[in-house]
Structure formats: structure tokens, C-alpha cells
Protein backbone atom coordinates (compact mmCIF):
# COMPACT_ATOMS: atom_id res chain seq x y z
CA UNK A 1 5.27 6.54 -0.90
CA UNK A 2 6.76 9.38 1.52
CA UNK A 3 5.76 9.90 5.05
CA UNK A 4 6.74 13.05 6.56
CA UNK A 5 4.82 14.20 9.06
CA UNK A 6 5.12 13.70 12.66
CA UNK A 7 2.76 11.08 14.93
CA UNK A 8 1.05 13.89 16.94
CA UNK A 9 0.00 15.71 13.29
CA UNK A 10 -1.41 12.33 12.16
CA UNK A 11 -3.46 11.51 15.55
CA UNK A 12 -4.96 15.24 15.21
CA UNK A 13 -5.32 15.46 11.94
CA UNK A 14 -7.74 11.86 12.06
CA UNK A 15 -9.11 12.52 15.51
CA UNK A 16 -7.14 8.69 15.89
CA UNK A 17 -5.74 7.00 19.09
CA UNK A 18 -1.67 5.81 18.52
CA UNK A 19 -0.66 2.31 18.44
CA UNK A 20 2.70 1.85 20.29
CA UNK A 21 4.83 0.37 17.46
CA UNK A 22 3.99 2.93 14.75
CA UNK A 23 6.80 3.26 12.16
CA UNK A 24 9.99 5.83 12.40
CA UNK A 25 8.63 9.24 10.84
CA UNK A 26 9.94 10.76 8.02
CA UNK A 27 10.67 8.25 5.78
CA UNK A 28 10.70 9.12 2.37
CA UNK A 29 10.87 6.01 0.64
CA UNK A 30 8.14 4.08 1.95
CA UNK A 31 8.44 0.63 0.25
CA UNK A 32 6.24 -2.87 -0.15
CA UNK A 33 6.56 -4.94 2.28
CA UNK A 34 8.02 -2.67 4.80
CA UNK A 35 4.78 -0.93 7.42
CA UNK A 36 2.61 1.54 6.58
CA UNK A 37 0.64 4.25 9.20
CA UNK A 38 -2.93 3.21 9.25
CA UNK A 39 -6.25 4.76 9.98
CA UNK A 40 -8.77 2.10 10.85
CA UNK A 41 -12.65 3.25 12.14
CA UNK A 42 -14.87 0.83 14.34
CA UNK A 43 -15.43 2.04 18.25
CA UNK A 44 -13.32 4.22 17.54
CA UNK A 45 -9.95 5.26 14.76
CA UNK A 46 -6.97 3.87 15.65
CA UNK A 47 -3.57 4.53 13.97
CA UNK A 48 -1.72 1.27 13.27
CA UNK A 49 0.99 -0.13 11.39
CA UNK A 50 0.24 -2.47 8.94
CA UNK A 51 1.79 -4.53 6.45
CA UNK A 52 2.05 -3.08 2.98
CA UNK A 53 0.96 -6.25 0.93
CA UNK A 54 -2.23 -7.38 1.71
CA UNK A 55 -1.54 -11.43 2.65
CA UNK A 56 -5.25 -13.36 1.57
CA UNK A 57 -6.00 -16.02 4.16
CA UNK A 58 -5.09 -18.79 2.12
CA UNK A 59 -1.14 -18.01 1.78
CA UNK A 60 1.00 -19.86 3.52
CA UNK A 61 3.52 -18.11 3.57
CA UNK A 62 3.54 -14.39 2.53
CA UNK A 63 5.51 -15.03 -0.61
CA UNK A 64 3.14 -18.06 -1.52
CA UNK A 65 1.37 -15.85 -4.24
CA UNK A 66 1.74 -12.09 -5.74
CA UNK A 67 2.16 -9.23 -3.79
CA UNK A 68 -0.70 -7.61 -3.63
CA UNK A 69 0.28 -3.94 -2.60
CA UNK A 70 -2.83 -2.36 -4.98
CA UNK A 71 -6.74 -3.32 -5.62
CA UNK A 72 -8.11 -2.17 -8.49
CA UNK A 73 -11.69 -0.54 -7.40
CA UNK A 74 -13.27 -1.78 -10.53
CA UNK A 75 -12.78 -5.78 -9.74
CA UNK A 76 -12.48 -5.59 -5.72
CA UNK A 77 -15.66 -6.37 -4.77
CA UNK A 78 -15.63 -9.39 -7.07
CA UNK A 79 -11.79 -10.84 -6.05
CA UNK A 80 -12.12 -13.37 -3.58
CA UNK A 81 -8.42 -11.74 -1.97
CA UNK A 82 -10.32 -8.22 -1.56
CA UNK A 83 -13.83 -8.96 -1.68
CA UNK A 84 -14.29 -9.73 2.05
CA UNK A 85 -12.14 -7.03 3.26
CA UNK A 86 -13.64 -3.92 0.77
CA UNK A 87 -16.88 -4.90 2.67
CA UNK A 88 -16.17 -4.86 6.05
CA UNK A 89 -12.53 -3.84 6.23
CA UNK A 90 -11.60 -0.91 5.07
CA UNK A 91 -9.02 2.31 6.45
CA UNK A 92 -6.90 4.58 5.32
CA UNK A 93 -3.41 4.89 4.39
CA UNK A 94 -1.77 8.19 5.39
CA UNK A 95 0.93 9.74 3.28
CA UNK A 96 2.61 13.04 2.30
CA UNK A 97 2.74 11.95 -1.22
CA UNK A 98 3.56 8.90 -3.61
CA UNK A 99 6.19 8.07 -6.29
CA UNK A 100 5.54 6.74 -10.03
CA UNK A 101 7.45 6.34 -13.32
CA UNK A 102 7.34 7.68 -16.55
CA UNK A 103 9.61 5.25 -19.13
CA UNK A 104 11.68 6.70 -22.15
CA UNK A 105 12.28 5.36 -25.27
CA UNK A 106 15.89 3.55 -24.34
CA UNK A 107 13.74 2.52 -21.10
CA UNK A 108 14.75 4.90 -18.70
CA UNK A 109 12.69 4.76 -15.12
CA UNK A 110 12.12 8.21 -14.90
CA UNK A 111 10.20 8.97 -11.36
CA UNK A 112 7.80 11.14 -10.34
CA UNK A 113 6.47 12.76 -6.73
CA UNK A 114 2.79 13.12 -6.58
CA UNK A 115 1.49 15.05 -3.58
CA UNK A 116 -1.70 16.99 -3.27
CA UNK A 117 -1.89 20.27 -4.77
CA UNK A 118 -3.20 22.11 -1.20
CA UNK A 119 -0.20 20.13 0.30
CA UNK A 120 -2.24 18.66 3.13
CA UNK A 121 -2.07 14.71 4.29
CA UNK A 122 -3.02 12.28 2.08
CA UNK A 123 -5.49 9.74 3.11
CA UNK A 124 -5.39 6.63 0.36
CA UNK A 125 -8.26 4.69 0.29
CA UNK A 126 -7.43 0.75 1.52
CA UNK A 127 -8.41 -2.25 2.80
CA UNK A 128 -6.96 -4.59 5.10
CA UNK A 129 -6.67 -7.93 6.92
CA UNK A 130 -5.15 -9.73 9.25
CA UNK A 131 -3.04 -12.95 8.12
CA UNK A 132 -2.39 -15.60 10.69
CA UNK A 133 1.56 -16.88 10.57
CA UNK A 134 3.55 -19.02 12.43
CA UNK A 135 4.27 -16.22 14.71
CA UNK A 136 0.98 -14.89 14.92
CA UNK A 137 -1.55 -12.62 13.38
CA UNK A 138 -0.07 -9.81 11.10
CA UNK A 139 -2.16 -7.16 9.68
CA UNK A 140 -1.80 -6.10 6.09
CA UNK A 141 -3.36 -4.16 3.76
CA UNK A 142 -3.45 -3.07 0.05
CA UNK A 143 -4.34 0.62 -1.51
CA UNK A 144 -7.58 1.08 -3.70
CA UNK A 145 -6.59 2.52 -7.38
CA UNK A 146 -8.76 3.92 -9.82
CA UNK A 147 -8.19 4.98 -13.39
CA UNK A 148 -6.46 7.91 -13.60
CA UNK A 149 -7.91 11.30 -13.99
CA UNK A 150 -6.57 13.53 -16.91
CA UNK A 151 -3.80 15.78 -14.95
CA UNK A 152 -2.20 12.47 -13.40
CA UNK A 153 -2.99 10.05 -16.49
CA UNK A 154 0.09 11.86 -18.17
CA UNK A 155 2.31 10.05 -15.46
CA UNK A 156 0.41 7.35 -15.02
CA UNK A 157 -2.84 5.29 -15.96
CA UNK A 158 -3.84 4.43 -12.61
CA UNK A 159 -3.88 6.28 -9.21
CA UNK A 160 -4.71 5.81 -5.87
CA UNK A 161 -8.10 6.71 -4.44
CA UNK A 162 -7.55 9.46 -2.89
CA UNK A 163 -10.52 10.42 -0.05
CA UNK A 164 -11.63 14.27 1.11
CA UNK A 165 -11.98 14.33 4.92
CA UNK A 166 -15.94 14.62 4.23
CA UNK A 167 -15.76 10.90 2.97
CA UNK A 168 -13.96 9.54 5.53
CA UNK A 169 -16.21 8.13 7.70
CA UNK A 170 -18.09 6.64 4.86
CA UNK A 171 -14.99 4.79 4.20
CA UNK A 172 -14.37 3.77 7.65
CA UNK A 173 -17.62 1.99 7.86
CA UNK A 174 -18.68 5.37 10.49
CA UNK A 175 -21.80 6.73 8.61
CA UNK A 176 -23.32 3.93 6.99
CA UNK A 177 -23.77 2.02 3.54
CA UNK A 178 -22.77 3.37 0.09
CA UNK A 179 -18.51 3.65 0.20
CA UNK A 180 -18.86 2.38 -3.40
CA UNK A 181 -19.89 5.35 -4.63
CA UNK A 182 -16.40 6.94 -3.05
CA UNK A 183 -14.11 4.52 -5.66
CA UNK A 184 -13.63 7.20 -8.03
CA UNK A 185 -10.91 9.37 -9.65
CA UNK A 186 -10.01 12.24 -7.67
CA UNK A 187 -10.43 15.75 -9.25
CA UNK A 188 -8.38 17.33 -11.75
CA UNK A 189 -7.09 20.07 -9.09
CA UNK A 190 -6.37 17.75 -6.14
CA UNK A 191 -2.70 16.38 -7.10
CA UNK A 192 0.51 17.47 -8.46
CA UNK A 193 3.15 15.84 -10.07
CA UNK A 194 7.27 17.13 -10.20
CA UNK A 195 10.00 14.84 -11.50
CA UNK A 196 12.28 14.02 -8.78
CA UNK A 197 15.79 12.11 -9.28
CA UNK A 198 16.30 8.13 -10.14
CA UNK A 199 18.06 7.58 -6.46
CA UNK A 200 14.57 7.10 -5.86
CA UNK A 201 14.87 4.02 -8.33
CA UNK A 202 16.55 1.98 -5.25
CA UNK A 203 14.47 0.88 -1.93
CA UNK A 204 18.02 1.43 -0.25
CA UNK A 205 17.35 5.33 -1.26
CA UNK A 206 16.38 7.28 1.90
CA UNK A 207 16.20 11.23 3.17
CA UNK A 208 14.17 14.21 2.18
CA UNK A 209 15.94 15.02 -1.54
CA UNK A 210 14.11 12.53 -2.49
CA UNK A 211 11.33 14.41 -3.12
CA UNK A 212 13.04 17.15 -4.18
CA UNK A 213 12.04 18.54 -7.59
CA UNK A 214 15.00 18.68 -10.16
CA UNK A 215 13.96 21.78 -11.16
CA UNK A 216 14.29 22.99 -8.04
């Protein structure tokens, strides 16, 4: 993922009180594992920093299983990692856009940036909890995917769910019952896709060509 825009453009844009120990803004090579910006609802949004990699309860440690950075919205209401957390935990994770890969025939990562088409924050559809450690509780989460629509299914077969500000206070848990019906593919004119370059390949990669499209 890529995160470029500043803390007092995320509090505004989701009407969201700051945390203290949000992340550094930009970054534009948001990886697993490292802290995500979070919208969470309640009395309340709140912008956070969570864990990217939700941790179930039962770990021991956070390596003690996979990493689970994605939930697939077709099975998480029926995994006992998610299935708690899709009912009564759910937020948002804010980004400026995403990366994925396209592979050649000789096996060639090639990347892509996906951002939305009307270039306006993204707000990913997530869940999250909090895992108790030996030095204390440590919220994570993990980003609802769907199947891919067409447009972004020539990149990739799956995509995150991507929410319209309308739907985010269903999400949140704000107006009620029936977020289900929000774990869908988004529509055909919402996203865009440019290739960028393979520094992107590394999690060492950092600064603002990577998003750059090669094509200028």
C-alpha cells in the first residue's frame, strides 16, 4: 500500500479524532507487519495505528501461524480467526492506493499501482483485534477482499473492498445491521491501474517514484 496524505486530511476527511502515535506520513511502501492508519467507529471514529496482520487470540506468538494480512469476504464470517471480529469489529484502512503483480512467462514480478480513478482517499474495508503479548495488548487488523471486478481482474483476481463514504457508517457498526450486503466488488469505474517499476519488489524500497507510472 501507499499512504500519502497528511494526518489533518485524514482526521477531516473521516470526521475522526488522532491517536498520538500515528505512523510517519508519506510512506509509499506500506508493508505487512509494519502499522497501518485506522478508522475505527463506536462513541465516536478514532484514527489509530494498527498492526497490519491480524494476530487471532490463540497465537502465541505473532509468528505462531500465517500472516493473515487479507480476509476473504466470502469465508469471513465462517473463519473462527475473522468471524468474531467481521461482527463486531470492523474499520477502515485508509490509503492513497495499493500495489499488485502481474507475472511473465520467465516469472518476472511485474507491479502494479492501483488508486481510485477520482483520486480521492481510499477507505479499505477491515477488521480488527486486539492480541494480548507479553508486552501488552496490540491491535491488528486484516483487509476484506472480494473477487475482482472486470477492469482490476486483468491485474489481479482479488481486490480489496473498497467502501463509498455513504457506506461507511454501515461498516463502522454507526447505522445499524446489514454490512454484509457492503462485501462486494467495487464498480468498474472506481479504480485504476498503471505499471510502476520493480524497486517496488523490495520492502527496503521507499519515496514517491514509487508510484510513478513508467510511462510517465
Amino acid at each position: 500500500m501507499a499512504l500519502t496524505l497528511p494526518h489533518g486530511a485524514m482526521v477531516q476527511a473521516f470526521a475522526a479524532v488522532p491517536d498520538n502515535d500515528l505512523p510517519d506520513v508519506p510512506n509509499h511502501n506500506v508493508c505487512p507487519t509494519t502499522r497501518v492508519h485506522v478508522v475505527t467507529g463506536g462513541a465516536g471514529r478514532r484514527l489509530r495505528a494498527m498492526r497490519w496482520g491480524l494476530i487471532p487470540r490463540w497465537y502465541d506468538t505473532p509468528n505462531d501461524g500465517p500472516l493473515l494480512i487479507n480476509a476473504r469476504a466470502e469465508t469471513v464470517a465462517e473463519k473462527p480467526a475473522f468471524r468474531d471480529s467481521v461482527r463486531a469489529r470492523r474499520c477502515l484502512v485508509v490509503a492513497s492506493g495499493y500495489y499488485e503483480w502481474t507475472v511473465t512467462p520467465q516469472k518476472e514480478r511485474l507491479p502494479w499501482y492501483i488508486k481510485r480513478a477520482d483520486a480521492a482517499p481510499m477507505a479499505l474495508g477491515a477488521i480488527w483485534r486486539a492480541w494480548t503479548g507479553p508486552d501488552g495488548d496490540v491491535a491488528t487488523c486484516a483487509v476484506v477482499t472480494t473477487a475482482a471486478n472486470d477492469a482490476m481482474g486483468r491485474v489481479h483476481h482479488r481486490m480489496p473492498l473498497l467502501l463509498e463514504p455513504d457506506d461507511w457508517a454501515l461498516w463502522l457498526g454507526e447505522a445499524g445491521h446489514g454490512a454484509a450486503r457492503l462485501m462486494r466488488p467495487a464498480g468498474e469505474d472506481r479504480l485504476c491501474a498503471v505499471r510502476v517499476g520493480t524497486a517496488v519488489n523490495s520492502s527496503r524500497a521507499s519515496g514517491p517514484e514509487l508510484i510513478v507510472p513508467l510511462d510517465g
